[in-house]
Protein backbone atom coordinates (compact mmCIF):
# COMPACT_ATOMS: atom_id res chain seq x y z
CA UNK A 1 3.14 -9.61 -16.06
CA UNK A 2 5.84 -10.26 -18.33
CA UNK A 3 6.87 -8.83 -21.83
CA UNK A 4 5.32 -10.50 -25.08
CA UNK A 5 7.37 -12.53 -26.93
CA UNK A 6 5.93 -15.24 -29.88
CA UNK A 7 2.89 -13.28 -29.35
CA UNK A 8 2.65 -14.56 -25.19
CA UNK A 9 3.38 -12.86 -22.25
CA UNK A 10 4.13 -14.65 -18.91
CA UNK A 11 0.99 -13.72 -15.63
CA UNK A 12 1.26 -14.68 -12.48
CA UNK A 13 -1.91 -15.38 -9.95
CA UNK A 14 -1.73 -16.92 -6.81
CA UNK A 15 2.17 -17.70 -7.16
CA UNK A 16 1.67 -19.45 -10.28
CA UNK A 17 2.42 -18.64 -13.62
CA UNK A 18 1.44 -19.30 -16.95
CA UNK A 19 0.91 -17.55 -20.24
CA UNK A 20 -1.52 -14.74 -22.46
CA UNK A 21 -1.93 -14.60 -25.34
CA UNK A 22 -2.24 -10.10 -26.71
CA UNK A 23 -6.09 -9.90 -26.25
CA UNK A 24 -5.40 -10.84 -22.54
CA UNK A 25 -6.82 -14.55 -22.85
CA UNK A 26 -5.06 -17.31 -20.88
CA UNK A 27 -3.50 -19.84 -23.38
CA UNK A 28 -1.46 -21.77 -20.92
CA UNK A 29 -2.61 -22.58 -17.67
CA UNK A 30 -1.44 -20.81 -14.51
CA UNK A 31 0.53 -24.17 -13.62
CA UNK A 32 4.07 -23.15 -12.53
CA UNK A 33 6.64 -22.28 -9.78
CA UNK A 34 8.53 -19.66 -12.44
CA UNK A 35 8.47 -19.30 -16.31
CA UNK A 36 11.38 -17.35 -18.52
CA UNK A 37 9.91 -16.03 -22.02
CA UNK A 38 9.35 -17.92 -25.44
CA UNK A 39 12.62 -17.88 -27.46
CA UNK A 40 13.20 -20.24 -30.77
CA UNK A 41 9.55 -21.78 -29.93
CA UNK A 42 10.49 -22.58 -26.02
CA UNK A 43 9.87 -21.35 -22.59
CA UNK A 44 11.64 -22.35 -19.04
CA UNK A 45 9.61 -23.40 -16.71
CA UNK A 46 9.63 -24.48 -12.98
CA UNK A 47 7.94 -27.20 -11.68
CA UNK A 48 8.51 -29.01 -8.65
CA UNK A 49 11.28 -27.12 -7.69
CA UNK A 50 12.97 -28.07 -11.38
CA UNK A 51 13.77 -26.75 -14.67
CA UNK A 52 12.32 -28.10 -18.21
CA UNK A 53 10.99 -26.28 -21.42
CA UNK A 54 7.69 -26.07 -22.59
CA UNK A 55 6.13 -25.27 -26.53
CA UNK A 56 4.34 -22.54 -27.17
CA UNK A 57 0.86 -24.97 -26.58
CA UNK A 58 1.63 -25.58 -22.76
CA UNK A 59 2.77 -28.97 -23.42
CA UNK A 60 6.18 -30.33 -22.08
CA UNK A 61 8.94 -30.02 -24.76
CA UNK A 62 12.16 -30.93 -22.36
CA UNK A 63 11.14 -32.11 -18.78
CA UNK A 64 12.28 -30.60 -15.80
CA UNK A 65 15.43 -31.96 -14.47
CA UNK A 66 17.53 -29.13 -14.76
CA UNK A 67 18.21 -27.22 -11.60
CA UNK A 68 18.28 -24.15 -13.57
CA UNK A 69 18.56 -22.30 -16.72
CA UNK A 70 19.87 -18.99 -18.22
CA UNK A 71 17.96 -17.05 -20.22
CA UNK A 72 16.42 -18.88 -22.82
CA UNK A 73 17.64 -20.94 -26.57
CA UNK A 74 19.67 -18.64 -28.75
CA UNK A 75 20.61 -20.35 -31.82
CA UNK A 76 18.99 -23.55 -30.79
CA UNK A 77 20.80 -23.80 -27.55
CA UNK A 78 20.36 -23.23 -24.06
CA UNK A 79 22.65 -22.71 -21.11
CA UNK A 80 21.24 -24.92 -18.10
CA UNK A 81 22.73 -26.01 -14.42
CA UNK A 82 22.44 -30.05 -14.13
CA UNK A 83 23.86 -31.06 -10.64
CA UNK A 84 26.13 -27.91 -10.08
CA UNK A 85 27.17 -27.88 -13.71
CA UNK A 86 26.53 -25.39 -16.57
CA UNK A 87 25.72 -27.09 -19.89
CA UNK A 88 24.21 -26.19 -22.97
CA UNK A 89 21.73 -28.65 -23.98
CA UNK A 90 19.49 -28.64 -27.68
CA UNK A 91 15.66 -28.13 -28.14
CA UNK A 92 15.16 -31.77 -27.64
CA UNK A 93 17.35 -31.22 -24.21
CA UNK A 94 20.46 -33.44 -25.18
CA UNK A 95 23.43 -31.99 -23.71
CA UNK A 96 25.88 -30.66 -25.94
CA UNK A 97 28.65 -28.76 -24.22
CA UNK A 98 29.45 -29.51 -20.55
């Protein structure tokens, strides 16, 4: 289990993660292949063997087509790897620095 951060924590069960909420109730499902922590409203997550960003409701904020990502956003930016290639992209996933 992961640390709590916007009041979820990442779990994993079966190889699959998703997120609690602090009375230990699942809030978003157990649905993916690796998760980072909520930052700035967003959390990486892998599906498919890709990276995207979800909100903090389980729904898909920035689809996964990345083929990686550091960390998470820090002042509404967040570093990502798109075909070999660091960029940082914004929370609606536009790239803005390649």
């Amino acid at each position: 289990m992961g640390y709590f951060s916007e009041g979820l924590a990442a779990i994993k069960l079966n190889n699959k993660w998703g997120f609690i909420d602090k009375n230990g109730k699942l809030i978003i499902k157990l649905n993916f292949d690796g998760v980072w922590s909520f930052s700035e409203g967003l959390a990486g997550v892998k599906l498919n063997g890709k990276w995207g960003f979800i909100d903090t409701s389980g729904k898909i904020a920035i689809e996964p087509t990345f083929d990686n990502v550091k960390l998470d956003f820090r002042e509404g930016l967040a570093e990502v790897n798109l075909n070999g290639k660091w960029v940082y992209i914004d929370k609606k996933g536009n790239i803005i620095k390649d």
